[in-house]
Protein backbone atom coordinates (compact mmCIF):
# COMPACT_ATOMS: atom_id res chain seq x y z
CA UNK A 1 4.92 12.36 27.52
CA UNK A 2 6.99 12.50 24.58
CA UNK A 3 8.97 16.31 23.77
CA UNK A 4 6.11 17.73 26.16
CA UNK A 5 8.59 20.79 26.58
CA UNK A 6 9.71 21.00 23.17
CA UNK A 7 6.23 20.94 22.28
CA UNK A 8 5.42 23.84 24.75
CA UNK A 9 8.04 25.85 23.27
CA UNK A 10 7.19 25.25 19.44
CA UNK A 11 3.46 26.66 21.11
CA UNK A 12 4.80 29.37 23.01
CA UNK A 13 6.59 30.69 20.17
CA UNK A 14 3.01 29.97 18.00
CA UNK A 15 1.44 32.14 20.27
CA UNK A 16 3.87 34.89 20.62
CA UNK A 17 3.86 35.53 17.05
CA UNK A 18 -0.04 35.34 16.36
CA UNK A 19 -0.09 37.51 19.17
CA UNK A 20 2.26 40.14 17.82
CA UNK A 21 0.64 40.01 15.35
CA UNK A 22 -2.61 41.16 16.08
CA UNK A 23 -1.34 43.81 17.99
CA UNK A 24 0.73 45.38 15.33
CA UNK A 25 -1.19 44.53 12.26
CA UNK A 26 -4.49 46.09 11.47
CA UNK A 27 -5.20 43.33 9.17
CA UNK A 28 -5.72 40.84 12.36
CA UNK A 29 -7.03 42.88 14.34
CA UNK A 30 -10.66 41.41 14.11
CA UNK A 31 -11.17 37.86 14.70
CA UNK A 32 -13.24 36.39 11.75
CA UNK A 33 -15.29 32.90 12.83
CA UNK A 34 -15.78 32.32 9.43
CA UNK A 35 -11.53 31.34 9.26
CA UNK A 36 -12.05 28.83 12.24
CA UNK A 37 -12.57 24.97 11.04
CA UNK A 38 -13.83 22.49 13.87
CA UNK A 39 -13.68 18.81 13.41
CA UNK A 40 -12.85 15.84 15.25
CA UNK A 41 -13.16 12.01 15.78
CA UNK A 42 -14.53 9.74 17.83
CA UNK A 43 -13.65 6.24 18.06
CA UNK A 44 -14.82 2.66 20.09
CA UNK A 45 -12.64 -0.44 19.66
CA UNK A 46 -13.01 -3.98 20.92
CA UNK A 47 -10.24 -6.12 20.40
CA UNK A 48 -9.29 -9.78 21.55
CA UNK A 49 -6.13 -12.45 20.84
CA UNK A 50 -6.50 -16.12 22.24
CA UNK A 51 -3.35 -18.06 22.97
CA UNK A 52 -0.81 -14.58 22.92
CA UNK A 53 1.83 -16.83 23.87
CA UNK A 54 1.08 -19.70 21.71
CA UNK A 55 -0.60 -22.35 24.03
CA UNK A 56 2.50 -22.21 25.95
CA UNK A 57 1.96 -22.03 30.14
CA UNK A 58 2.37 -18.23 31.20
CA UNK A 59 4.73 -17.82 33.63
CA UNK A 60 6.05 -14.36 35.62
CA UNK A 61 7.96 -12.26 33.56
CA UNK A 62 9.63 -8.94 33.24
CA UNK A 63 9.10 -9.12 29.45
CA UNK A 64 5.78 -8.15 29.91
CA UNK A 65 3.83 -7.56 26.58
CA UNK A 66 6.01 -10.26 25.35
CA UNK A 67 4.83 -13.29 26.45
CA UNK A 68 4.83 -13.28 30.38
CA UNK A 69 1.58 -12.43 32.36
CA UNK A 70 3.90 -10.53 34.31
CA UNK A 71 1.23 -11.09 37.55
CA UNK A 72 2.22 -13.68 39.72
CA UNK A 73 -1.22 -14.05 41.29
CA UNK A 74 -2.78 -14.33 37.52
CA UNK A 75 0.02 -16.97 36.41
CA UNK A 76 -1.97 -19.80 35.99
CA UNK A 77 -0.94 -21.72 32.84
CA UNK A 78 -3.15 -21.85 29.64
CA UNK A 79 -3.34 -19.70 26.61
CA UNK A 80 -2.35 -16.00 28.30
CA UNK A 81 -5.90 -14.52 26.40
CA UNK A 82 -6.32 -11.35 25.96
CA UNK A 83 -9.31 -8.51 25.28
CA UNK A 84 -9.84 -4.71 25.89
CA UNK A 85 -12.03 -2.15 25.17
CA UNK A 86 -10.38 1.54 24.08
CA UNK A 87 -11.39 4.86 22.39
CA UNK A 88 -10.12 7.46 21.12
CA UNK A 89 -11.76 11.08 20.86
CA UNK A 90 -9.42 14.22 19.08
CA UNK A 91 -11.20 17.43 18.87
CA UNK A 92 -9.53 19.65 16.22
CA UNK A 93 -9.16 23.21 15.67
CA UNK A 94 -7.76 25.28 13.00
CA UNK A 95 -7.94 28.92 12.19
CA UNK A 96 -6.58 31.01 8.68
CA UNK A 97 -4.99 34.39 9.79
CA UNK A 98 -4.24 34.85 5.93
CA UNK A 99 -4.26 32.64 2.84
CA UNK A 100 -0.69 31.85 3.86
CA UNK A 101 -0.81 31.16 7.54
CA UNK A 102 -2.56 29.07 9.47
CA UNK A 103 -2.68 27.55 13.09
CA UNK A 104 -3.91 23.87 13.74
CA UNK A 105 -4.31 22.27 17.02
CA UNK A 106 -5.60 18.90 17.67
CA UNK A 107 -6.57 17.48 21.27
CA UNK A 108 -6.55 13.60 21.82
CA UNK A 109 -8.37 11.54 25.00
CA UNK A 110 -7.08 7.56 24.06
CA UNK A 111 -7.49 5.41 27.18
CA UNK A 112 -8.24 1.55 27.62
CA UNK A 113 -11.50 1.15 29.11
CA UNK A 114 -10.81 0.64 33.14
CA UNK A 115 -7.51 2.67 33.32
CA UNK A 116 -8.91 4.52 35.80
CA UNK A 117 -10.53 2.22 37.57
CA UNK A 118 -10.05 1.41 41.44
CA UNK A 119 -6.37 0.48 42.79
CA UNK A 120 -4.88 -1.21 45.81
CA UNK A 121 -4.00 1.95 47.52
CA UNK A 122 -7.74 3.63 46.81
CA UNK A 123 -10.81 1.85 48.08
CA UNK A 124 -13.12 3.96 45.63
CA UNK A 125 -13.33 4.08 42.05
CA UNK A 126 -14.52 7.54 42.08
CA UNK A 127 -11.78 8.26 44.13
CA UNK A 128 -9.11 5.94 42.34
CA UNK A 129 -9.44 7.96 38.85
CA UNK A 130 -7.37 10.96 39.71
CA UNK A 131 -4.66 8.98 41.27
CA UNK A 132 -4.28 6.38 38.64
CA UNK A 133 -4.40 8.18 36.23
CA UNK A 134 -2.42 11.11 37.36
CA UNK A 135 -2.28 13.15 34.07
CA UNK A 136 -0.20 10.13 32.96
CA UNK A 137 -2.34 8.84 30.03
CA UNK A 138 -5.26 9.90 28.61
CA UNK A 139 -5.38 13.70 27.53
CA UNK A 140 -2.62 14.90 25.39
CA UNK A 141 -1.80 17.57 22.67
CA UNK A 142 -1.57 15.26 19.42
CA UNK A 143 -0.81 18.21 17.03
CA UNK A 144 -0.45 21.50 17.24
CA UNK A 145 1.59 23.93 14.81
CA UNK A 146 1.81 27.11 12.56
CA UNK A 147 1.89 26.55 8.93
CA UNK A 148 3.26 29.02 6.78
CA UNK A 149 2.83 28.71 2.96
CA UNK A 150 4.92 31.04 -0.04
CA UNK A 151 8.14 31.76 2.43
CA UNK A 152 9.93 34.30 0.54
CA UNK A 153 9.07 32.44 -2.58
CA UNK A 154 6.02 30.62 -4.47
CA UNK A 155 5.77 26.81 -3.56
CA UNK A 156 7.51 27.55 0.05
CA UNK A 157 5.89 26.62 2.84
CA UNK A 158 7.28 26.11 6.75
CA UNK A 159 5.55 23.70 9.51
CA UNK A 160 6.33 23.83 12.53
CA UNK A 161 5.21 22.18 16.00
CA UNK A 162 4.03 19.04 16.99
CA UNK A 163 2.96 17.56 13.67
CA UNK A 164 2.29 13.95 12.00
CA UNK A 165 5.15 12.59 9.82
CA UNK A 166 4.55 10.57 6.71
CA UNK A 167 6.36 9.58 3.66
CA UNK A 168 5.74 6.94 1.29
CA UNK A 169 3.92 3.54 2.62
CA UNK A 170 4.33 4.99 6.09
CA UNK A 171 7.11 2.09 6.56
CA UNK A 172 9.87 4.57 8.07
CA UNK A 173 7.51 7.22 8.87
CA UNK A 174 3.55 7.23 9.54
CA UNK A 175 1.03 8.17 11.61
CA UNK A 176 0.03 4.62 13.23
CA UNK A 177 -3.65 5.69 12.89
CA UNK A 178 -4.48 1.55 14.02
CA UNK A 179 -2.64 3.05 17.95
CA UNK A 180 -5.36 4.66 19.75
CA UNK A 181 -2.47 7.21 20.52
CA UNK A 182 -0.78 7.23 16.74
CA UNK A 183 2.62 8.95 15.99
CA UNK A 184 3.08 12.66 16.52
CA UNK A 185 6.46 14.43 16.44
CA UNK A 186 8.14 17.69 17.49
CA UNK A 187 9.35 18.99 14.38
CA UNK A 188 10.29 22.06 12.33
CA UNK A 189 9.38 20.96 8.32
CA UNK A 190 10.67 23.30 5.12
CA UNK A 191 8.62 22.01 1.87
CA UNK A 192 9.37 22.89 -1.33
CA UNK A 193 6.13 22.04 -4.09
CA UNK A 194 5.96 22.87 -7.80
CA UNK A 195 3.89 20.03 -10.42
CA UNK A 196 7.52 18.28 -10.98
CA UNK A 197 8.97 17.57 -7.72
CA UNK A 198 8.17 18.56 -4.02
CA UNK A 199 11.11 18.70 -1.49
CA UNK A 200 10.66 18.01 2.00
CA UNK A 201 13.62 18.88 4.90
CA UNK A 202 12.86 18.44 8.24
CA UNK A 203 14.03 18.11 11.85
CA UNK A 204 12.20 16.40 14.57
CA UNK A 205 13.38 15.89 18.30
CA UNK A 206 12.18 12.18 19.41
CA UNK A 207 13.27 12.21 23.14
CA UNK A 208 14.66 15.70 25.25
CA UNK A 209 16.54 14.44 27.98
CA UNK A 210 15.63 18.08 29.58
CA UNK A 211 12.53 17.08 30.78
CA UNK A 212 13.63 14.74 34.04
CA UNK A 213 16.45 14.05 36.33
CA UNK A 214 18.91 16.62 37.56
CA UNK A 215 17.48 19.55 36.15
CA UNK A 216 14.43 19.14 38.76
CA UNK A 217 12.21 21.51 36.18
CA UNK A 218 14.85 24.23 34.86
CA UNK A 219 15.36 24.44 31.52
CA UNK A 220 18.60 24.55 31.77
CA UNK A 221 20.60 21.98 34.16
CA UNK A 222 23.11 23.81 36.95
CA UNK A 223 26.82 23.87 36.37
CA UNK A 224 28.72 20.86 36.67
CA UNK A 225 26.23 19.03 34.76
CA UNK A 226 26.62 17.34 31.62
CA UNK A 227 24.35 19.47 28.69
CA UNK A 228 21.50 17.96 26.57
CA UNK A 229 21.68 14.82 25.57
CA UNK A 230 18.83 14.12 22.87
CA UNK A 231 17.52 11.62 20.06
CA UNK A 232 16.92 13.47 16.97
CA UNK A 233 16.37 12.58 13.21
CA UNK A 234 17.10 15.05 10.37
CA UNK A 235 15.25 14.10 6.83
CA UNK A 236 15.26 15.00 3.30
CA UNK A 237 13.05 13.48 1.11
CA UNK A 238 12.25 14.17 -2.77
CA UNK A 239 9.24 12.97 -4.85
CA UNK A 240 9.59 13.36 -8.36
CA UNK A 241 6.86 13.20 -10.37
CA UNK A 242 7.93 12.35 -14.23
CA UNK A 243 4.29 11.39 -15.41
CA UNK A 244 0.73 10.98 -14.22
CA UNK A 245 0.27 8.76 -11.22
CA UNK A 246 4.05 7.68 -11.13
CA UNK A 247 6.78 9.40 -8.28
CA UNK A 248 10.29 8.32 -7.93
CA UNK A 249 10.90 9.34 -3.96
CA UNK A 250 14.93 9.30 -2.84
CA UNK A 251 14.95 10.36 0.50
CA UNK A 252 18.11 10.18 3.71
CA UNK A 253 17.48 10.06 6.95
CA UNK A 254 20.04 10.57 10.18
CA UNK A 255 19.09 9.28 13.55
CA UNK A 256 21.44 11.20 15.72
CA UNK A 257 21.07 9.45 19.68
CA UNK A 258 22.89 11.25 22.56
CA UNK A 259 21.37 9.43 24.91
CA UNK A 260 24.42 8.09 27.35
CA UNK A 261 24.89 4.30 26.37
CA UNK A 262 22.71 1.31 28.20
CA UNK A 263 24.37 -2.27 27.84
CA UNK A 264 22.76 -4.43 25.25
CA UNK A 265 20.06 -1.92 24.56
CA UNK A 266 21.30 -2.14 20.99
CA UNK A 267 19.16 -5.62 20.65
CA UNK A 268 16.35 -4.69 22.50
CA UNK A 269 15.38 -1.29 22.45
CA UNK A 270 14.01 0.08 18.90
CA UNK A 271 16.05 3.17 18.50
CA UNK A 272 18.42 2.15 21.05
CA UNK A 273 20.47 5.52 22.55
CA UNK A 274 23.91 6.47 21.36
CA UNK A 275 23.98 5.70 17.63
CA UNK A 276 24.03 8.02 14.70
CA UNK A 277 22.35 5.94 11.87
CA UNK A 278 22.23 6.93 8.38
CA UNK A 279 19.39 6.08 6.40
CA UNK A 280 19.51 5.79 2.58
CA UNK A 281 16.57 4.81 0.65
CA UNK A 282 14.52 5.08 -2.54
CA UNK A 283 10.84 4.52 -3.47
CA UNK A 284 9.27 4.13 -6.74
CA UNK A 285 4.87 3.98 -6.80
CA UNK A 286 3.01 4.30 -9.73
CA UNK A 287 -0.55 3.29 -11.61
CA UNK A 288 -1.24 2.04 -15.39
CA UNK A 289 -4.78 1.48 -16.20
CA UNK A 290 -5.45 -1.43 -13.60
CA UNK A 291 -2.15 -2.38 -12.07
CA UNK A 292 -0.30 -0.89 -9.54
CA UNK A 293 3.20 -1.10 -8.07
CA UNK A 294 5.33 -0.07 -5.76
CA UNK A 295 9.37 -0.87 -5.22
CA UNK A 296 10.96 0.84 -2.26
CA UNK A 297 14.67 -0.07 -0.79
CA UNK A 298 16.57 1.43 2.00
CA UNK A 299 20.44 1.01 3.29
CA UNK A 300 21.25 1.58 6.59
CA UNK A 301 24.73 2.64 7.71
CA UNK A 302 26.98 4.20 10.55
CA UNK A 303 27.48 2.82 13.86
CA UNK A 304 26.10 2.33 17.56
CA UNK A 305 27.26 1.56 21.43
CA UNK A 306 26.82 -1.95 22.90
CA UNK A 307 27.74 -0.69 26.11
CA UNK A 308 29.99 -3.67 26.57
CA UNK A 309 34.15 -4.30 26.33
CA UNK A 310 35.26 -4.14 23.22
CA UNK A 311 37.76 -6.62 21.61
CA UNK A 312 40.65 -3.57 22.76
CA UNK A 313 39.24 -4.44 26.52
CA UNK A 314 38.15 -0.51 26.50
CA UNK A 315 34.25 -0.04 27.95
CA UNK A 316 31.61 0.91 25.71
CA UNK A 317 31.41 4.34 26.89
CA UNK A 318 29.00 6.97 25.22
CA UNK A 319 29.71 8.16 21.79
CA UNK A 320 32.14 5.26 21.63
CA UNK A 321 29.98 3.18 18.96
CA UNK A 322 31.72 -0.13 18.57
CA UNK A 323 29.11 -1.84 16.44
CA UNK A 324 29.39 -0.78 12.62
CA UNK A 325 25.68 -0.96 11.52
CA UNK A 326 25.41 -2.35 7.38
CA UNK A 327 21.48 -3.18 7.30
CA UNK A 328 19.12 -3.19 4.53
CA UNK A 329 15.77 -3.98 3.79
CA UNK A 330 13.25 -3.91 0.71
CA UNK A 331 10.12 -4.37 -0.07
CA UNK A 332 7.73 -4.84 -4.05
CA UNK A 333 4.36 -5.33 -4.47
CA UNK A 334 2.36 -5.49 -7.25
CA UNK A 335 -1.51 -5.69 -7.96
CA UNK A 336 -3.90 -5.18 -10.40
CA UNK A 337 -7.68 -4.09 -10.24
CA UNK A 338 -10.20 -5.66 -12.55
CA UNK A 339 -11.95 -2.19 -13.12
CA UNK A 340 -14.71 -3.72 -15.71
CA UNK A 341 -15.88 -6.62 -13.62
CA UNK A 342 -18.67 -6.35 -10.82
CA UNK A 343 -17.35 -5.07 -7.32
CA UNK A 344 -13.55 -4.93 -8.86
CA UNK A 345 -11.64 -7.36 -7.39
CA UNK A 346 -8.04 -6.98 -7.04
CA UNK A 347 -5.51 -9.32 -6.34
CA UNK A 348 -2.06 -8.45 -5.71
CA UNK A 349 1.46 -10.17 -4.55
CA UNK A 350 4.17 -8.57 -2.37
CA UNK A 351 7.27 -9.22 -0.35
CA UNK A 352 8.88 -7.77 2.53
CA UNK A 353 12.78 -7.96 3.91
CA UNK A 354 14.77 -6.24 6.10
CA UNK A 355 18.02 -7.81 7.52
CA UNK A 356 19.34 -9.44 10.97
CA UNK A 357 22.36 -10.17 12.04
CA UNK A 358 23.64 -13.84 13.72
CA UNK A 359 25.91 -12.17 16.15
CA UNK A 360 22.78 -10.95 18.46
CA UNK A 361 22.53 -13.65 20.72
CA UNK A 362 26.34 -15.10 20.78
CA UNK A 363 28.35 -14.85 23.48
CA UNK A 364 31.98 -14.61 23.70
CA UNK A 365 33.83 -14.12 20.34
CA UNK A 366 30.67 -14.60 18.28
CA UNK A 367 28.59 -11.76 19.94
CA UNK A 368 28.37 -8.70 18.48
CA UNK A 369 30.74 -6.49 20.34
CA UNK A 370 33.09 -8.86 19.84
CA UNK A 371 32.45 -9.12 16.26
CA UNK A 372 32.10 -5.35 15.86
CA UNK A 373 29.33 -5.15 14.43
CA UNK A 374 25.19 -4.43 14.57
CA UNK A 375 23.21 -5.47 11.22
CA UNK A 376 19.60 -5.63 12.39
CA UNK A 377 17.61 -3.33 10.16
CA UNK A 378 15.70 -0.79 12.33
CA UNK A 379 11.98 -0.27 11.38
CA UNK A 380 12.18 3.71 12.45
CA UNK A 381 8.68 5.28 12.97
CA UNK A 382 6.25 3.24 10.88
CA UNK A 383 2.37 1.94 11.19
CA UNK A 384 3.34 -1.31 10.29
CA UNK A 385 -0.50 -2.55 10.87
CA UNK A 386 -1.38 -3.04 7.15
CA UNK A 387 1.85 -3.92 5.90
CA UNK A 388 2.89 -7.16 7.27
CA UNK A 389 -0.31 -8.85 8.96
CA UNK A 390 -2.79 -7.31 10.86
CA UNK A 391 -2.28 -9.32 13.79
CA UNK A 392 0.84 -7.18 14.30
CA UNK A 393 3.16 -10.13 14.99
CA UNK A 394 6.12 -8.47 12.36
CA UNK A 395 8.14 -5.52 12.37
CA UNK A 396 10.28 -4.49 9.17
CA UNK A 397 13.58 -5.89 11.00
CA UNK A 398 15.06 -9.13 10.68
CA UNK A 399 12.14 -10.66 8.25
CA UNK A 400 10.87 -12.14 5.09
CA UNK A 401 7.12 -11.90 4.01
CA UNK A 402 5.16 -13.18 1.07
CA UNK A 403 2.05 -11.92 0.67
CA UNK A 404 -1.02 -12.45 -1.15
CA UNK A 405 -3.57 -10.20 -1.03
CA UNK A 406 -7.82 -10.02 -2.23
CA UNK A 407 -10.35 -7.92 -2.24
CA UNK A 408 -13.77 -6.49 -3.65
CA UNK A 409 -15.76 -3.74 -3.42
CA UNK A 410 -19.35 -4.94 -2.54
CA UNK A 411 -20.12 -1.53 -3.45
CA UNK A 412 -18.81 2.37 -3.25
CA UNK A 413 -18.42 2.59 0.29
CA UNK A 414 -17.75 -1.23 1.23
CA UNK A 415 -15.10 -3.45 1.07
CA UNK A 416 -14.04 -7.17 2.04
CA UNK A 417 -10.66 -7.96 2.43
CA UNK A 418 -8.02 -11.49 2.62
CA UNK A 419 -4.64 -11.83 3.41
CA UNK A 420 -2.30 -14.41 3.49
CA UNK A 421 0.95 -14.36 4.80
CA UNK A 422 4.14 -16.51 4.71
CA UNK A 423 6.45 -15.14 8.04
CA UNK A 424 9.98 -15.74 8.43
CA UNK A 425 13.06 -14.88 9.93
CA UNK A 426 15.94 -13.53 8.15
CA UNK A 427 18.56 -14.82 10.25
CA UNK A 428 17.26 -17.68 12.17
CA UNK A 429 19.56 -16.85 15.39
CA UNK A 430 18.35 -13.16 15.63
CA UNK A 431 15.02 -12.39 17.14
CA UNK A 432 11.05 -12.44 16.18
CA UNK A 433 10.31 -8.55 16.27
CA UNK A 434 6.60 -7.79 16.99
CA UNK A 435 5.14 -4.77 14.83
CA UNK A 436 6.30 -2.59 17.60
CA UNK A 437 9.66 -3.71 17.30
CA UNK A 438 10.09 -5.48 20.61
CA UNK A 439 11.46 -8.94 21.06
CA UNK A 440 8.31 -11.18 20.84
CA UNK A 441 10.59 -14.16 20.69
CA UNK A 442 14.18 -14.65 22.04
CA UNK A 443 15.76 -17.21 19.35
CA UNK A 444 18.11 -19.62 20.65
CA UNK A 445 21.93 -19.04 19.36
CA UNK A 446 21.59 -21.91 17.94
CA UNK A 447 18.75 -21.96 16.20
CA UNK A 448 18.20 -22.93 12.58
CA UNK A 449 14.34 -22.61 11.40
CA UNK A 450 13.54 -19.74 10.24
CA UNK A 451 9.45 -20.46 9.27
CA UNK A 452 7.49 -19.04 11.95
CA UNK A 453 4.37 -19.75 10.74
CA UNK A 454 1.36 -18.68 8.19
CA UNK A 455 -1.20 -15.61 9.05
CA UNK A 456 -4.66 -15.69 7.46
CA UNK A 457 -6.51 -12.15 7.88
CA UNK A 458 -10.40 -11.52 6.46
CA UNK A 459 -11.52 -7.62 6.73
CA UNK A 460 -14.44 -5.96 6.27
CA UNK A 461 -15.02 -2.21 5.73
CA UNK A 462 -17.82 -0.28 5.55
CA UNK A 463 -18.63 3.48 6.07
CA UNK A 464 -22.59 4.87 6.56
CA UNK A 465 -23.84 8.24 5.82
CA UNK A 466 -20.07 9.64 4.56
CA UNK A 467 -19.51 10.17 8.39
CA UNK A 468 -19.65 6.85 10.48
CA UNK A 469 -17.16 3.76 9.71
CA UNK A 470 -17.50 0.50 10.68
CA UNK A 471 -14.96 -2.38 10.74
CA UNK A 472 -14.51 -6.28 11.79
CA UNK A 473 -11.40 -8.13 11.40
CA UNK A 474 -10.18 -11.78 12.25
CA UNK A 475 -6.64 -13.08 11.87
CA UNK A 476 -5.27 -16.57 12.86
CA UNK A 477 -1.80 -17.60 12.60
CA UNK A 478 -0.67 -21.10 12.04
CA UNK A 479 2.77 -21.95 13.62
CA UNK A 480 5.44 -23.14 11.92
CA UNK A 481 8.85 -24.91 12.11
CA UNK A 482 10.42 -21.99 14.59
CA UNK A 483 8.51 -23.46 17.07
CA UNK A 484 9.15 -26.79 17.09
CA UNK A 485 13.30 -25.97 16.78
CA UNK A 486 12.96 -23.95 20.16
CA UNK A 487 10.57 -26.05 21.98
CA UNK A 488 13.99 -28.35 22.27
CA UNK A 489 15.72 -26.04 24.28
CA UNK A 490 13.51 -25.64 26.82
CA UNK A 491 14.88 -27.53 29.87
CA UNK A 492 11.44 -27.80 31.02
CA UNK A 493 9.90 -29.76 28.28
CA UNK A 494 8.60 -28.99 24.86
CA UNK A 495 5.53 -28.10 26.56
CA UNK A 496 6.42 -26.94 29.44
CA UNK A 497 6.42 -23.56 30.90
CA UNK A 498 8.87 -21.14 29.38
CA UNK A 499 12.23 -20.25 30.70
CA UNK A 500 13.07 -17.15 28.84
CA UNK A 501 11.40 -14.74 26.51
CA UNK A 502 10.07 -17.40 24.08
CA UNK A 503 7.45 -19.55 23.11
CA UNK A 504 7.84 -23.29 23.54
CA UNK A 505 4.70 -25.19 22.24
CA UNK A 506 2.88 -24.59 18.62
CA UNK A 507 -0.53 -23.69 19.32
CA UNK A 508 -2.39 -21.39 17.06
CA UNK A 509 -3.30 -17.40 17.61
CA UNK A 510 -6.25 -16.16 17.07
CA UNK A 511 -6.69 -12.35 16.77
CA UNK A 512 -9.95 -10.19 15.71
CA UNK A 513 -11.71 -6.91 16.89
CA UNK A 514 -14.56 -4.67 16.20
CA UNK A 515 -14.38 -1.04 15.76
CA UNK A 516 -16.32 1.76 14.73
CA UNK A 517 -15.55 5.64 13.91
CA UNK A 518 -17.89 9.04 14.21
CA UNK A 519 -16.29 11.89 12.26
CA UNK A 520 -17.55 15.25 12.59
């Protein structure tokens, strides 16, 4: 699990100073129940997609989650369907020493229905659940840090532990509240709030290279042995706030990766190791009687390993970073709410791009370490679920939406939803990225159509007594030209079983699910 030894530290040092605390100071020396706040969630989600790899015949594949069944025994052709069932329960705690400091921990049990079910090696499923499951999934600490508010000064206030991270429209950094699991990081936060601006400065450690291989458990590895070796991003990020209901948010970001250098990871890995990525971006959001608008655009810069020769025949070693990253992406929409008219409808238009590079899948003097450089926007830590179609077929990398969004407001706690969604590519040659930033479609080199297709999505929302919500969703995506252009490379025939990571036939997706939430 993610910083799991970061996170113990950022606890054990929680602890240590609640507990000196108490025993020095007489003003905690009584533990008052009326300062402890209890809540939690608990949530049931059904969730299907027919055709996942397009009507194309599934084949074994080490892309799994792509579009290979990845079972040889359950490789039999068709439309690779899929459904689970999956919940999520976090039990929260939070207790007030003083008005200025406060301790919040939050539990989380997500699991797919079955996980623990009966394996090969165990006969029982009684018996199977400790073994497959093995601590490995299931229980974990989602949150769990000290706040501190008015640090030597009014308006200053200190986080720090495992902690949610969100900024903006969540498109660098949210809490993927769709995930059963969501985004949590390790993090120390400084913020800085008056009424005209709040200033935010954090650090957060994404992967601790500590926690496996040589050091077999020590903190600290033995001598001879190359020191830590981490992913971390540093952020500042400022909202102003000139006028009611309008902020103007600059914010920078630097992904610093330590990680030693895999080959071609750069393509295929979001956050690939060995880079240090700087991440300059702006947002402006504001509201005027019924409309609403938001512009936001971000510049990427610095450079990352390919892990291949370079052009001077020298290996890519670590920390060598041969590709010169230049991405970009941006992204405007604009609405407006008819606030006088029955169930106020709103209708709104937005689009989405963020930049790919044709080098990615050349060879020779046209790839990328040859050309010296990597130009593939990375998406970061988003929840890109209700930005770019809630199917979840688009990540903010290498891609061009148009949007049109509806809805209405049945009444105050209900609401009915429709997208509609142009996808395509920004450079044909690059890759499809999936909302989770994987490959979901290899394009050919050669490549020119860049329309993958339409996505139609139709919501409904409703929440009963304040405390339970309901939801049903459908999505279907109509392919487009991208489709047809690949199907012609496939030496097995446009409708034949794939031969790499890609789809080669233009069947339609269909996607929907059913969930429902208990807060308490």
């Amino acid at each position: 699990m993610r910083g799991n030894k970061l996170a113990g530290w950022f606890a054990l040092g929680a602890f240590a100073m609640v507990g000196g605390m108490v025993a020095t100071d007489p003003a905690f020396a009584k533990v008052d129940v009326d300062k402890f706040t209890i809540g939690g969630e608990a949530r049931i989600r059904y969730e299907y997609r027919v055709g996942a790899t397009f009507g194309t015949p599934a084949t074994t594949s080490t892309a799994l989650g792509q579009n290979g069944c990845g079972v040889a025994a359950q490789c039999t052709g068709g439309q690779a369907n899929e459904s689970a069932a999956s919940s999520r329960v976090r039990v929260n705690v939070g207790y007030d020493l003083t008005p200025d400091v406060s301790f919040f921990a939050q539990l989380q049990d997500a699991r797919v229905w079955g996980s623990e079910g009966s394996t090969p090696s165990t006969t029982s499923g009684i018996a199977a659940v400790s073994s497959s499951n093995n601590n490995g999934t299931g229980v974990d600490l989602h949150q769990g840090y000290i706040l501190v508010k008015n640090v030597l000064t009014p308006g200053l206030s200190t986080k720090i532990g495992r902690q949610e991270i969100i900024f903006g429209d969540h498109r660098l950094f949210g809490n993927f509240g769709w995930s059963q699991i969501g985004n949590s990081f390790d993090a120390a936060r400084l913020t800085y709030s008056i009424p005209i601006v709040d200033v935010d400065l954090f650090w957060a450690r994404i992967a601790d290279t500590e926690v496996t291989g040589a050091n077999n458990g020590v903190i600290f590895n033995g001598a001879g042995v190359k020191g830590t070796s981490d992913q971390d991003i540093y952020g500042l990020y400022v909202t102003l706030k000139p006028a009611p209901s309008w902020t103007i948010e600059p914010y920078y970001y630097l992904l610093k990766d330590s990680r030693p250098v895999v080959a071609g990871a750069f393509v295929t890995t979001p956050q690939a190791p060995d880079q240090a990525r700087n991440v300059l971006g702006g947002r402006i959001n504001g509201k005027a009687g019924g409309l609403d608008t938001t512009l936001e655009a971000v510049w990427q810069f610095g450079g990352i390993s390919s892990g291949a020769a370079n052009g001077a025949g020298v290996g890519g070693a670590t920390g060598l970073h041969d590709l010169h990253i230049n991405a970009h992406a941006e992204a405007f929409k604009i609405g407006y709410t008819f606030e006088p008219v029955p169930m106020k409808p709103r209708i709104g238009f937005e689009v989405d791009y963020a930049s790919g590079d044709n080098c990615t899948n050349q060879v020779g003097a046209a790839a990328c370490s040859s050309k010296g450089h990597y130009n593939t926007f990375d998406n970061l830590y988003p929840t890109n679920h209700f930005h770019y179609g809630y199917m979840d077929l688009m990540a903010w990398k290498n891609m061009v939406n148009y949007q049109v969004n509806f809805d209405i407001k049945p009444d105050t706690v209900s609401k009915i939803q429709v997208n509609y969604i142009l996808h395509r590519l920004a450079r044909a040659s690059d890759n499809w990225y999936r909302a989770g930033q994987v490959v979901y479609a290899t394009s050919n080199a050669t490549n020119t159509a860049s329309s993958l297709g339409q996505e139609l999505d139709i919501h409904y929302f409703r929440t009963f007594k304040e405390k339970f919500k309901f939801e049903i969703g459908y999505g279907h995506f109509f392919t487009g030209e991208y489709f047809e252009k690949i199907a012609k490379n496939n030496p097995n025939g446009a409708k034949g079983p794939i031969s790499t990571a890609t789809f080669n036939n233009d069947a339609d997706q269909n996607w929907g699910y059913v969930m429902a939430s208990v807060l308490f």
